[in-house]
C-alpha atoms as a PDB file:
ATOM      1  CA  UNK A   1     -21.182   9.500 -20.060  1.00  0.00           C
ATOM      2  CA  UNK A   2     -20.842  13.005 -17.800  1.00  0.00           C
ATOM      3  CA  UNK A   3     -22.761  10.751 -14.959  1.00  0.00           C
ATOM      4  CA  UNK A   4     -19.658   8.211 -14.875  1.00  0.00           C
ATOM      5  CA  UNK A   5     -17.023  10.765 -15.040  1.00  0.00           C
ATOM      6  CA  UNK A   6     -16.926  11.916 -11.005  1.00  0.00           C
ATOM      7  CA  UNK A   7     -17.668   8.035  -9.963  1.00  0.00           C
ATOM      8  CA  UNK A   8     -13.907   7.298 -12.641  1.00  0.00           C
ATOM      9  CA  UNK A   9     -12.440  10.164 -10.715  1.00  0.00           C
ATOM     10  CA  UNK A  10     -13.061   8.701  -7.255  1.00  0.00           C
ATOM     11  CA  UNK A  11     -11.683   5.501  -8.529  1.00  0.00           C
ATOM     12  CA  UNK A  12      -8.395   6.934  -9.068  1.00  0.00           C
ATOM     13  CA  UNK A  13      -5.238   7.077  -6.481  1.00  0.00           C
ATOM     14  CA  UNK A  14      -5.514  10.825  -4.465  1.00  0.00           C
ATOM     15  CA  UNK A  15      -1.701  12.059  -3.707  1.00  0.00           C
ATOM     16  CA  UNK A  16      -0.824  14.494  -1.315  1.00  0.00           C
ATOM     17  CA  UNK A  17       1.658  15.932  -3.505  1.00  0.00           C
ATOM     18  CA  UNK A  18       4.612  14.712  -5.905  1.00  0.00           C
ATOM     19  CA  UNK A  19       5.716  11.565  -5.148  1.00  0.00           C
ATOM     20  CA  UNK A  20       9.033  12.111  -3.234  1.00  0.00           C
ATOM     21  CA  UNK A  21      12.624  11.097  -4.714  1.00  0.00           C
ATOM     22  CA  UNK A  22      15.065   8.762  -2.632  1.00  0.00           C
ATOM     23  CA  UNK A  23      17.127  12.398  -1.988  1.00  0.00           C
ATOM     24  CA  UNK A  24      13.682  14.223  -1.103  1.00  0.00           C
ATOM     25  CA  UNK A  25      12.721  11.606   1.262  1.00  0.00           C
ATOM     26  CA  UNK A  26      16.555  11.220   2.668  1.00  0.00           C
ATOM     27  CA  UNK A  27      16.897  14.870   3.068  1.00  0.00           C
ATOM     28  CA  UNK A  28      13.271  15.268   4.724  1.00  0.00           C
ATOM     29  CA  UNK A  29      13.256  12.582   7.224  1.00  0.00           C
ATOM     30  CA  UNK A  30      17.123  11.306   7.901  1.00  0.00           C
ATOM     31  CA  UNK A  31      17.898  12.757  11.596  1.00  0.00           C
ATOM     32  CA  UNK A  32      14.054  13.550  11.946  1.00  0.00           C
ATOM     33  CA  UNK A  33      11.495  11.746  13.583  1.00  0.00           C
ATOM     34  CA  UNK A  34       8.022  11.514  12.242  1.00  0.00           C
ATOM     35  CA  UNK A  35       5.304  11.347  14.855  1.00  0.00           C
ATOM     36  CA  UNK A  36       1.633  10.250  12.576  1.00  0.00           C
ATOM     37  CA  UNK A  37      -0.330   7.310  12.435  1.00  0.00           C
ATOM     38  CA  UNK A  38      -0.877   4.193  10.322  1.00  0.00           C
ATOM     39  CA  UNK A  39      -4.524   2.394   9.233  1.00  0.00           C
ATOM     40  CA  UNK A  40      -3.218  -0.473   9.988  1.00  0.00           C
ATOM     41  CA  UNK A  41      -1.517  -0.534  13.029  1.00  0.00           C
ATOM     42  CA  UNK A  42      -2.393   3.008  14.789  1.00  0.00           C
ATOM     43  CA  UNK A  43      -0.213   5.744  15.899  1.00  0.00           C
ATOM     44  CA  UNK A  44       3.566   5.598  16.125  1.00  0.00           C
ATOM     45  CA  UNK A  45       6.485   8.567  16.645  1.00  0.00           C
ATOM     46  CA  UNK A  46      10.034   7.163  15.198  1.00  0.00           C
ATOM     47  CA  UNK A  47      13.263   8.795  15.106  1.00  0.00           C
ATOM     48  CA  UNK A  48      15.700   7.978  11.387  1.00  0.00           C
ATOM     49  CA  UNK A  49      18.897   8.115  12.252  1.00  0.00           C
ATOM     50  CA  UNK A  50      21.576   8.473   9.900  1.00  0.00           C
ATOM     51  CA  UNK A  51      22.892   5.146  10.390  1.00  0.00           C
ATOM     52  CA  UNK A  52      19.673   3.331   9.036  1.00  0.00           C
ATOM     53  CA  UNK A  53      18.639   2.632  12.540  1.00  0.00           C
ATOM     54  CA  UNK A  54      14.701   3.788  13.916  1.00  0.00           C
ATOM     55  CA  UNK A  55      14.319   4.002  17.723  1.00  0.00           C
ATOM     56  CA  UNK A  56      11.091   4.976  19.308  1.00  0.00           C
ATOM     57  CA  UNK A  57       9.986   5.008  22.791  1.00  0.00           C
ATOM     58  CA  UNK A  58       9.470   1.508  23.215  1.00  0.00           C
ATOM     59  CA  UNK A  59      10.775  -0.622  20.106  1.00  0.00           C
ATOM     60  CA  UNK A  60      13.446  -0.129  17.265  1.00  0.00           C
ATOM     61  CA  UNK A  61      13.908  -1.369  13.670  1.00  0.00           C
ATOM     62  CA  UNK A  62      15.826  -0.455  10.732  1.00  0.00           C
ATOM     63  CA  UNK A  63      14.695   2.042   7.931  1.00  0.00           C
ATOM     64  CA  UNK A  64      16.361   2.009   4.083  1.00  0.00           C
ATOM     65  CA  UNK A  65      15.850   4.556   0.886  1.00  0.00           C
ATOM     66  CA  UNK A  66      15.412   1.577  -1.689  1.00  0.00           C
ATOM     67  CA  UNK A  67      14.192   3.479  -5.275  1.00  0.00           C
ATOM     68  CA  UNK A  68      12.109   5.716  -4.398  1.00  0.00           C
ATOM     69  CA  UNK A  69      10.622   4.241  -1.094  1.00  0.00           C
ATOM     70  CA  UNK A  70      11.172   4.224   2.252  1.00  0.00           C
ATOM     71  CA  UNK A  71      11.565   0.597   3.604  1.00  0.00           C
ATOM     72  CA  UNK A  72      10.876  -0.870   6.803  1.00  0.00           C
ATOM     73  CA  UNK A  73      12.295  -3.514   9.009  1.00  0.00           C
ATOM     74  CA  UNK A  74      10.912  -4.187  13.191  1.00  0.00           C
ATOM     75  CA  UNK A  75      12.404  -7.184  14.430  1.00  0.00           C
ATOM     76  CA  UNK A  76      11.965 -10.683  12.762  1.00  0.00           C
ATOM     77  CA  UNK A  77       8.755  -9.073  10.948  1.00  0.00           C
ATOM     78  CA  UNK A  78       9.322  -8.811   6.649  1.00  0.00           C
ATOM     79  CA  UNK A  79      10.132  -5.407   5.443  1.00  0.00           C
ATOM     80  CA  UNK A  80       7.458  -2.958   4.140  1.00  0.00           C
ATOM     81  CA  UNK A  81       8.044  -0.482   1.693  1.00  0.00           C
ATOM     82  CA  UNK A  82       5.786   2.875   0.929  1.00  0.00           C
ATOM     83  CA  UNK A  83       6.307   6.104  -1.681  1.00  0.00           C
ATOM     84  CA  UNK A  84       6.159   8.976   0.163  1.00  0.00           C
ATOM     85  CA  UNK A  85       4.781  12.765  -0.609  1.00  0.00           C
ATOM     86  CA  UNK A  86       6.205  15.267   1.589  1.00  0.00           C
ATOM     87  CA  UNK A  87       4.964  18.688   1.788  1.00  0.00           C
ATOM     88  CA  UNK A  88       6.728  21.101   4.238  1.00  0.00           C
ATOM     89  CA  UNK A  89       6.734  19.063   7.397  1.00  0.00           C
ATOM     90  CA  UNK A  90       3.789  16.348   6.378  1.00  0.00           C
ATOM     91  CA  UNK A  91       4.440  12.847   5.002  1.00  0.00           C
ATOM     92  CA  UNK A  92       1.910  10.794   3.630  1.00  0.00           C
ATOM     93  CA  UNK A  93       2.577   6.773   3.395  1.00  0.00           C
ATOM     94  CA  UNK A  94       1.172   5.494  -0.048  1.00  0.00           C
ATOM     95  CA  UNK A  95       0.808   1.905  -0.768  1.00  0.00           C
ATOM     96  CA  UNK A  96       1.615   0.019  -4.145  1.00  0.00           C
ATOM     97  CA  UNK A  97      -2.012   1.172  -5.490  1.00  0.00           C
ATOM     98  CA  UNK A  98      -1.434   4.816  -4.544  1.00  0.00           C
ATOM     99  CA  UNK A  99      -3.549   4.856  -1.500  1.00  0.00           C
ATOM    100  CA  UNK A 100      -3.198   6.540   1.893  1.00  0.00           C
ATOM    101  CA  UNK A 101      -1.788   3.647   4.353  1.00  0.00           C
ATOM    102  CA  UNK A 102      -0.561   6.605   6.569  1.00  0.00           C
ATOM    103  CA  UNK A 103       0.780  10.101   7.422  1.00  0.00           C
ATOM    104  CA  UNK A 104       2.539  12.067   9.785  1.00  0.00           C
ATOM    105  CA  UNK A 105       4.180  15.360  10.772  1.00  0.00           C
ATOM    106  CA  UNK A 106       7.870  15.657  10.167  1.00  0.00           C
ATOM    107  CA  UNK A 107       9.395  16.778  13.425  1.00  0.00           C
ATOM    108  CA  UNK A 108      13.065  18.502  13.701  1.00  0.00           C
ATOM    109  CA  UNK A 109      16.439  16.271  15.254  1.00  0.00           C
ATOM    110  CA  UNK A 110      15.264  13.844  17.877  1.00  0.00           C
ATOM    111  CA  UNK A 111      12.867  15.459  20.670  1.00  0.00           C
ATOM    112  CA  UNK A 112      11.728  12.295  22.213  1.00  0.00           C
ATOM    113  CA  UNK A 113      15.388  11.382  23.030  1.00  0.00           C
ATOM    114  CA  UNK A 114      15.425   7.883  21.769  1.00  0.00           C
END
C-alpha cells in the first residue's frame, strides 16, 4: 500500500494557495491588470476595470465576480469561469477539476494604457 500512496498524491488537484473569495479576487485584481499566460490560448496582459469592462492592447471583453470565480466574456465567444489563488501579486487560473489552466503576475493601475 506505501507504493500507491505518492502515485494517489499526484492524482490529486495542486493549489497555489487558498482558493480566493469573490472580495479577495475583487480587491486583488479590480483596477489591475494581470499580464500571465494561459495553456490554452498563450500569453495575454488585460486591464479589470471597475466597470466590468477588460481592455488589452488589441481586443476587449467583459470580466464578472460570479461566487467565487472570475468570469469571462470576449466578444460573441461563451463565458469562462476559473477559481483563482492569489498570493501577493501572482494569480493562478484553476479549472473545475482544480488544475492549473493559467497564471499571471498581478500588476498595479493600468501601465499599458488601455
Amino acid at each position: 500500500m506505501r507504493m500507491f500512496l505518492p502515485l494517489l498524491l499526484l492524482a490529486q488537484p495542486v493549489f497555489a494557495g487558498d482558493l480566493a473569495t469573490a472580495d479577495t479576487i475583487r480587491a486583488a485584481l479590480v483596477g489591475n491588470t494581470v499580464e500571465g499566460s494561459m495553456i490554452a490560448s498563450g500569453g495575454y496582459a488585460e486591464f479589470y476595470a471597475a466597470d466590468g469592462s477588460l481592455r488589452a492592447a488589441d481586443y476587449s471583453g467583459r470580466w464578472a465576480v460570479k461566487g467565487d470565480k472570475m468570469c469571462f466574456t470576449y466578444g460573441e465567444d461563451p463565458e469562462l469561469c476559473w477559481s483563482v489563488t492569489i498570493s501577493g501579486n501572482r494569480v493562478v487560473w484553476l479549472g473545475d477539476a482544480g488544475e492549473e489552466e493559467g497564471q499571471g503576475t498581478i500588476k498595479p493601475g493600468n501601465p499599458g494604457g488601455w
